[in-house]
PDB file of N, CA and C in Angstrom:
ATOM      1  N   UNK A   1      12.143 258.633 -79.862  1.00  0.00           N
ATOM      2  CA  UNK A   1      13.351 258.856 -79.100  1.00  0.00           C
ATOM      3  C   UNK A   1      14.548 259.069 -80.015  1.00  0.00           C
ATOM      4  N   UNK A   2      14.488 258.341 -81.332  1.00  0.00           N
ATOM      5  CA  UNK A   2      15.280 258.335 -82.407  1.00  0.00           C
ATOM      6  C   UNK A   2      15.760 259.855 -82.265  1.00  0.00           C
ATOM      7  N   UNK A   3      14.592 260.343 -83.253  1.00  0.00           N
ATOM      8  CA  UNK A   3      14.512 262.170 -83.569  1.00  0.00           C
ATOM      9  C   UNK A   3      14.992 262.698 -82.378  1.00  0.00           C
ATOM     10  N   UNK A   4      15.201 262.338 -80.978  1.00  0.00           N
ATOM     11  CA  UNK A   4      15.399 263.475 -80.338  1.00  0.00           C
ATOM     12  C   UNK A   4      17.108 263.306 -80.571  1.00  0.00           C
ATOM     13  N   UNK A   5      17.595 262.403 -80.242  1.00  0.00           N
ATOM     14  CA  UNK A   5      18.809 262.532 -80.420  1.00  0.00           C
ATOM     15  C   UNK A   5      19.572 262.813 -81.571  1.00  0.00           C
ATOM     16  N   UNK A   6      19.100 262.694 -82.794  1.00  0.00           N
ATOM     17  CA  UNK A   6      19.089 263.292 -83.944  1.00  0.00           C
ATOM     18  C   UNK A   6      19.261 264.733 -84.077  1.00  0.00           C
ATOM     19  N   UNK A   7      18.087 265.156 -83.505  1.00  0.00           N
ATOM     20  CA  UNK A   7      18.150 266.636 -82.976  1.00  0.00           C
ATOM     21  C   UNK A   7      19.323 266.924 -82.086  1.00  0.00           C
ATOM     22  N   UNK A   8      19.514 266.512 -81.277  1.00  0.00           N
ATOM     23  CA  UNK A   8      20.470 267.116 -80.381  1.00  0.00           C
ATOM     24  C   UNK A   8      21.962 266.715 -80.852  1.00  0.00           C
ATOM     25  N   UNK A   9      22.258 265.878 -81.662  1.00  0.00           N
ATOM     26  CA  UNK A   9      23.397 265.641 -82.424  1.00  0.00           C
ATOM     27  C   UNK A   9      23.687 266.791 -83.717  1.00  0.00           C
ATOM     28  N   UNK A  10      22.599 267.393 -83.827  1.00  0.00           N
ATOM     29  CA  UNK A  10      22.358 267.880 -85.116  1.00  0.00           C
ATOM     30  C   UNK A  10      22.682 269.681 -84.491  1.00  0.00           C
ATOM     31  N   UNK A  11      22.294 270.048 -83.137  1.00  0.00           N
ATOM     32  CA  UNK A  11      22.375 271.387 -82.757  1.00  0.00           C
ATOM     33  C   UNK A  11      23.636 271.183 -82.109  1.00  0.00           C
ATOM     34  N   UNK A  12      24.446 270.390 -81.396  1.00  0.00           N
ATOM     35  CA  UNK A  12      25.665 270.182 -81.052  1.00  0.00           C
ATOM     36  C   UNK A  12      26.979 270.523 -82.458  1.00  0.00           C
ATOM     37  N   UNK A  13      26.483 269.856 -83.028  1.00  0.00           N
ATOM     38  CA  UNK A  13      27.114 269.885 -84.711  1.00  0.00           C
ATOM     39  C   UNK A  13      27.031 271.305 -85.352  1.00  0.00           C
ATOM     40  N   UNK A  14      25.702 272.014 -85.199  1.00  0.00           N
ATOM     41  CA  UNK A  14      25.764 273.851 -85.353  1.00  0.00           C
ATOM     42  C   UNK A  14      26.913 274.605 -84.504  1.00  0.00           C
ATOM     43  N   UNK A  15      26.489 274.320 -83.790  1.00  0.00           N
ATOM     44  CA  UNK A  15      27.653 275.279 -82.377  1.00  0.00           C
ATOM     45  C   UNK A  15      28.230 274.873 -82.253  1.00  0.00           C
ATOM     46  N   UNK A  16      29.275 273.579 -82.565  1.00  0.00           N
ATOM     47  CA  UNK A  16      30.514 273.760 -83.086  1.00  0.00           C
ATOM     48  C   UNK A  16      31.211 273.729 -84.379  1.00  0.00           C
ATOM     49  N   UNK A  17      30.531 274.286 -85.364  1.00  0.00           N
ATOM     50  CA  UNK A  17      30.882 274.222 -86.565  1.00  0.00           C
ATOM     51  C   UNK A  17      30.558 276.066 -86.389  1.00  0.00           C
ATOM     52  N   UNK A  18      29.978 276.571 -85.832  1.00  0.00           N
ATOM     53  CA  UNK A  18      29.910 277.832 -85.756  1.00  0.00           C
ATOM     54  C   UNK A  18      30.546 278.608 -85.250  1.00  0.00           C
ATOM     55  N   UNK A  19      31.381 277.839 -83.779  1.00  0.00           N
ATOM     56  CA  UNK A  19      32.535 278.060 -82.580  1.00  0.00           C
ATOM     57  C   UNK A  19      33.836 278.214 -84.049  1.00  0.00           C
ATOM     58  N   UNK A  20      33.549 277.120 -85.182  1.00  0.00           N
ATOM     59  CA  UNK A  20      34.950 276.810 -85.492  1.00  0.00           C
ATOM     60  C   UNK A  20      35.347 278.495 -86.957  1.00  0.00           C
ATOM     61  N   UNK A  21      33.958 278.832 -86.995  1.00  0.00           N
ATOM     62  CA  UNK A  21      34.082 279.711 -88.284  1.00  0.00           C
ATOM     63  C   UNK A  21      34.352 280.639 -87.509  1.00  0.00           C
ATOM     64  N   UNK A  22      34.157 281.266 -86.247  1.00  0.00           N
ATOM     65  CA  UNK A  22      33.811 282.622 -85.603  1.00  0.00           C
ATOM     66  C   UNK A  22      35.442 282.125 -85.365  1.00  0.00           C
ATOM     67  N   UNK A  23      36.312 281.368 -85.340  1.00  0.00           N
ATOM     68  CA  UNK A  23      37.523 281.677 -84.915  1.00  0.00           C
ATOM     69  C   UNK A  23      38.609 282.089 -85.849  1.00  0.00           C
ATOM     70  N   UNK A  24      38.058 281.332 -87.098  1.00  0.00           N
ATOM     71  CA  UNK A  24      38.280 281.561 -88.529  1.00  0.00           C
ATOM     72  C   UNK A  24      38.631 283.206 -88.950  1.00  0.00           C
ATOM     73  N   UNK A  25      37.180 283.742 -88.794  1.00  0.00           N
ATOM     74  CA  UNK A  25      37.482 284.853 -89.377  1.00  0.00           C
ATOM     75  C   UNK A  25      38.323 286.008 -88.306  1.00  0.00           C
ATOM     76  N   UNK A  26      37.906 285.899 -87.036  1.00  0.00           N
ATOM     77  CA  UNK A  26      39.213 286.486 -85.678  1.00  0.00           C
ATOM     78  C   UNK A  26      40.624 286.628 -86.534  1.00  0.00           C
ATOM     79  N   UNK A  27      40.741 285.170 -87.145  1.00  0.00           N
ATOM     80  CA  UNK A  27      42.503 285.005 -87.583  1.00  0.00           C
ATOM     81  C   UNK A  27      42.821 285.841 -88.837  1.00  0.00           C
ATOM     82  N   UNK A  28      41.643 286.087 -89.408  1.00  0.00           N
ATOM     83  CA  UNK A  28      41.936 286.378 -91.042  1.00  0.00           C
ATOM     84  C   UNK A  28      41.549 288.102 -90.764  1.00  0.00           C
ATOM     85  N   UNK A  29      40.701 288.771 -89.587  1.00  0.00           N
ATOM     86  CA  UNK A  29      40.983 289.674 -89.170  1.00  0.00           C
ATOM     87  C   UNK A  29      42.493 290.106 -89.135  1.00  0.00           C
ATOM     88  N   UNK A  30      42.723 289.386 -88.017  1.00  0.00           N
ATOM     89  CA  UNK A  30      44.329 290.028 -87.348  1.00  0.00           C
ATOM     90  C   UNK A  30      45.177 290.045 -88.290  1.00  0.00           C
ATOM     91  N   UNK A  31      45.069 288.718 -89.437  1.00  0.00           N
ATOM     92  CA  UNK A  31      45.882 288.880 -90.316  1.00  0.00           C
ATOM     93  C   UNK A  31      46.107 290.125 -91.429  1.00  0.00           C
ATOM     94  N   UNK A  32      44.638 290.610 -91.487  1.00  0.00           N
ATOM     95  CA  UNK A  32      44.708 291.621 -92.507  1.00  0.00           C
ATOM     96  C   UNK A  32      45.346 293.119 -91.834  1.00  0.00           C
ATOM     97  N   UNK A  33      44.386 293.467 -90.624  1.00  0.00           N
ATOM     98  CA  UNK A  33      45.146 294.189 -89.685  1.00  0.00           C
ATOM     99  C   UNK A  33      46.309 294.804 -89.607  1.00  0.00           C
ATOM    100  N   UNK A  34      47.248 293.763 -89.744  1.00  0.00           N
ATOM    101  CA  UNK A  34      48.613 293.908 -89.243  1.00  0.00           C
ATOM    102  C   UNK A  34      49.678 294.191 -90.878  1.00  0.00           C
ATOM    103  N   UNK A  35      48.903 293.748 -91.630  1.00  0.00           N
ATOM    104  CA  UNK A  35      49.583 293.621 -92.963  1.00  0.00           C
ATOM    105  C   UNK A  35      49.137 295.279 -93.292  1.00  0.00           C
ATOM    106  N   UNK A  36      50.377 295.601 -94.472  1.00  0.00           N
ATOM    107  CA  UNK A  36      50.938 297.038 -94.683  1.00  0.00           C
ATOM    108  C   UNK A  36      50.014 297.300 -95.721  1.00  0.00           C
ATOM    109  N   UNK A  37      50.206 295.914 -96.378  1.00  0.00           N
ATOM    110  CA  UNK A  37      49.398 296.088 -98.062  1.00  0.00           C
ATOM    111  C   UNK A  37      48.032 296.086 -97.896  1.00  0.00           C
ATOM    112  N   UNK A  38      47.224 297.014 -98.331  1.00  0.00           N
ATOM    113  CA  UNK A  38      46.029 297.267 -98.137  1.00  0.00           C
ATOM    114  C   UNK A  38      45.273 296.403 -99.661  1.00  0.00           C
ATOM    115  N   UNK A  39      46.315 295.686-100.439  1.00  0.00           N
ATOM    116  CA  UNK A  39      45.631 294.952-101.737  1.00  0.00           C
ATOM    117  C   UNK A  39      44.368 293.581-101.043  1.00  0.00           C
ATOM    118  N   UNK A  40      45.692 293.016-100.138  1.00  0.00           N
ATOM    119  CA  UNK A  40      44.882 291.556 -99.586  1.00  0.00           C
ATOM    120  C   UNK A  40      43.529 291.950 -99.079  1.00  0.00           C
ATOM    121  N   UNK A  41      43.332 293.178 -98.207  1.00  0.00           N
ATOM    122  CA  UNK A  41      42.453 293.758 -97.582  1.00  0.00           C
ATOM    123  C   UNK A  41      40.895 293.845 -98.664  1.00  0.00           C
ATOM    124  N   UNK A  42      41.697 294.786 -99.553  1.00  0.00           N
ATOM    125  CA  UNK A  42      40.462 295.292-100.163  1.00  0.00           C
ATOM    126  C   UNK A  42      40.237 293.753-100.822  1.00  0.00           C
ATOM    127  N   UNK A  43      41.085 292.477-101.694  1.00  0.00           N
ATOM    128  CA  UNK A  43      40.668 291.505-102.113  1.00  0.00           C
ATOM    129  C   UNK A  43      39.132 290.816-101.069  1.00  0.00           C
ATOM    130  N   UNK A  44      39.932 290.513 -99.952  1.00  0.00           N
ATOM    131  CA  UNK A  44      39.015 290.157 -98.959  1.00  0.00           C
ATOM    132  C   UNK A  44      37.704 290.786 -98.952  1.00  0.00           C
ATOM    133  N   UNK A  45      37.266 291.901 -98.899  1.00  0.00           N
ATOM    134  CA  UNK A  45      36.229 292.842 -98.896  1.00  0.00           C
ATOM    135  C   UNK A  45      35.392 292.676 -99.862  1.00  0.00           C
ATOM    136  N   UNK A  46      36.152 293.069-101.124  1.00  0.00           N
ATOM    137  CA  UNK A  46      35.412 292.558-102.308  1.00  0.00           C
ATOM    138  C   UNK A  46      34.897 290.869-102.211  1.00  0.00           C
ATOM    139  N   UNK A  47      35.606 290.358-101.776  1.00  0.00           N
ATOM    140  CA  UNK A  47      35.408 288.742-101.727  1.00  0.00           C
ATOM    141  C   UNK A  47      34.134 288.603-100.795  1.00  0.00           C
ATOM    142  N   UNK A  48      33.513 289.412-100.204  1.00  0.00           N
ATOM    143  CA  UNK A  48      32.618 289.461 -98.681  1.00  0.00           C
ATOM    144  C   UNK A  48      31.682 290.009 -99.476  1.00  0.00           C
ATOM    145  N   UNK A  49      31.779 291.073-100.491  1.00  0.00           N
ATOM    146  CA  UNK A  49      30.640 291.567-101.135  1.00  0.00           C
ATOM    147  C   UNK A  49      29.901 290.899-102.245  1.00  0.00           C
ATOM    148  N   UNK A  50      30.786 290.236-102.821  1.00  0.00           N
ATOM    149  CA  UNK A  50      30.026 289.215-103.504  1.00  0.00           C
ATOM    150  C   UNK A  50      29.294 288.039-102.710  1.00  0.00           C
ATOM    151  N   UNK A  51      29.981 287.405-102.199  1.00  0.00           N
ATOM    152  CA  UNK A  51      29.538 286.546-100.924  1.00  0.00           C
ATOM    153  C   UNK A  51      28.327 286.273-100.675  1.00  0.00           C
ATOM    154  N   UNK A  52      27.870 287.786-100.684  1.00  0.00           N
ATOM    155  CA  UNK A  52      26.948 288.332 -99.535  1.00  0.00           C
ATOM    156  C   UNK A  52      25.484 288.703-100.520  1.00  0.00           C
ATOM    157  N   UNK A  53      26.296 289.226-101.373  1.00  0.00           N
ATOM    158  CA  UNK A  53      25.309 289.616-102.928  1.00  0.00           C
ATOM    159  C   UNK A  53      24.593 288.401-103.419  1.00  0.00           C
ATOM    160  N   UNK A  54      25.374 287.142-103.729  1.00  0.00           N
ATOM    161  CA  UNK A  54      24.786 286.284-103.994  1.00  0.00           C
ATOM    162  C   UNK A  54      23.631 285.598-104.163  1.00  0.00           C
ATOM    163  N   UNK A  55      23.270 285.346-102.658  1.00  0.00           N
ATOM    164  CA  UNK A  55      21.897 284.799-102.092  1.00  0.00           C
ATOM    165  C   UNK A  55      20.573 285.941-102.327  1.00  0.00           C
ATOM    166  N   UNK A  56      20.842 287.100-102.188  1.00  0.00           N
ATOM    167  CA  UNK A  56      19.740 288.064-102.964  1.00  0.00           C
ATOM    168  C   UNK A  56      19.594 288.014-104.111  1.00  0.00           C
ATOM    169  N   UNK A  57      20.727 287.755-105.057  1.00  0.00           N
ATOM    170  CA  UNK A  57      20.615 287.536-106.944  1.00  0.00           C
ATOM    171  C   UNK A  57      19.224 286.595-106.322  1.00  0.00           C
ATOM    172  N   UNK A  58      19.883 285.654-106.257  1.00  0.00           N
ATOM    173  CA  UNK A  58      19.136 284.007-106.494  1.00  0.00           C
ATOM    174  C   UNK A  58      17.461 284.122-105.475  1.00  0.00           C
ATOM    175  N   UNK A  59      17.379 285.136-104.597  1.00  0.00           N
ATOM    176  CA  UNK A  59      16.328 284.804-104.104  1.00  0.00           C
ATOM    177  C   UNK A  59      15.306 286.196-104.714  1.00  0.00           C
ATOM    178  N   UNK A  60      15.686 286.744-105.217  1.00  0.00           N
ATOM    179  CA  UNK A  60      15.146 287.697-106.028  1.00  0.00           C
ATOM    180  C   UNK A  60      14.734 287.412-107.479  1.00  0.00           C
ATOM    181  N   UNK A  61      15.478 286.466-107.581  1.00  0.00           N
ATOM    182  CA  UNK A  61      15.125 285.974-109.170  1.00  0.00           C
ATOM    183  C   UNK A  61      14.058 284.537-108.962  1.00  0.00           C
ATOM    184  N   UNK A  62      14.070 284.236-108.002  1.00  0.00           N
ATOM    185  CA  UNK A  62      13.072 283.228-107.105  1.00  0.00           C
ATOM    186  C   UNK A  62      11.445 283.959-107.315  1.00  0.00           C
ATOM    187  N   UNK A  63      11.812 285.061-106.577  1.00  0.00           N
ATOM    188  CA  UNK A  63      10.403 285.764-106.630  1.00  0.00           C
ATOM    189  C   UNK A  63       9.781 286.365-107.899  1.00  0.00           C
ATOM    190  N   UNK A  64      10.887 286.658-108.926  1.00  0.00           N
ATOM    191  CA  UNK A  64      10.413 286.943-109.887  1.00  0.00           C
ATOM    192  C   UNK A  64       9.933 285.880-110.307  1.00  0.00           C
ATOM    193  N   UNK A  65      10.191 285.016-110.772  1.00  0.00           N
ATOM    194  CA  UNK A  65       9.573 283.270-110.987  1.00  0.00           C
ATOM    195  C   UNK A  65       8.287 283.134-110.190  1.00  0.00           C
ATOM    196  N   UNK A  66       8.192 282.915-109.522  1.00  0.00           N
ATOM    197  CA  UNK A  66       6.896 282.980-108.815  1.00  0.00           C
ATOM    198  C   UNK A  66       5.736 283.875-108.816  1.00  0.00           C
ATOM    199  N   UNK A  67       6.385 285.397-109.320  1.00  0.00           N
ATOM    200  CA  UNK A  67       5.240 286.445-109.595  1.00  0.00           C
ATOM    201  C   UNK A  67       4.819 286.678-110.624  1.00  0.00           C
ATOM    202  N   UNK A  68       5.769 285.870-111.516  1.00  0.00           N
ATOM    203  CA  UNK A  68       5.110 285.720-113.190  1.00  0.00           C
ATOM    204  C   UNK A  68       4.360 284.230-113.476  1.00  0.00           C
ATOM    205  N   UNK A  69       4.728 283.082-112.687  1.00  0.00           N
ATOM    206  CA  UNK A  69       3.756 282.193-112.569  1.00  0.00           C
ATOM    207  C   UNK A  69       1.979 282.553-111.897  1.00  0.00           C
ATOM    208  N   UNK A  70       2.378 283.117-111.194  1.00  0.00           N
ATOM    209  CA  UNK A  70       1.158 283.745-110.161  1.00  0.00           C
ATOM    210  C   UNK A  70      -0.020 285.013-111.106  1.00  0.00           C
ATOM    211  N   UNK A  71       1.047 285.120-111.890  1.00  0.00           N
ATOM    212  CA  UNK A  71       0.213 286.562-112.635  1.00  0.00           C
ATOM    213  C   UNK A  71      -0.098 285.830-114.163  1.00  0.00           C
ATOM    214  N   UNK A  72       0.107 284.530-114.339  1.00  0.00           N
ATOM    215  CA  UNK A  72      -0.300 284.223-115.274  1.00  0.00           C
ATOM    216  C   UNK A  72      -1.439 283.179-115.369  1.00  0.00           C
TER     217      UNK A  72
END
């Protein structure tokens, strides 16, 4: 009975920590939006592309690790 409520404390805690980012970026939208300077913009962008790049470095270099253990 423990685990269930665990669980359900634990998916309550997703969806609103997820409610709270999806409102996050709405604001940092409008903010860029409305602004003249297209510097903050492209900062932001670039800031999203690395971001995003990241987790493929690291899970690509994962598999390489594993396919040279495997092949040896």
């Amino acid at each position: 009975m423990k685990s269930i409520k665990h669980a359900l404390l634990f998916f309550f805690f997703l969806i609103f920590y997820t409610l709270e980012t999806n409102a996050q970026c709405a604001m940092c939208r409008a903010v860029l939006e409305s602004e003249e300077n297209f510097a903050a913009a492209e900062g932001i962008n670039n800031g999203i592309v690395y971001l995003m790049a990241l987790p493929y470095i690291l899970v690509a270099g994962l598999f390489y690790f594993v396919y040279k253990k495997m092949k040896s």
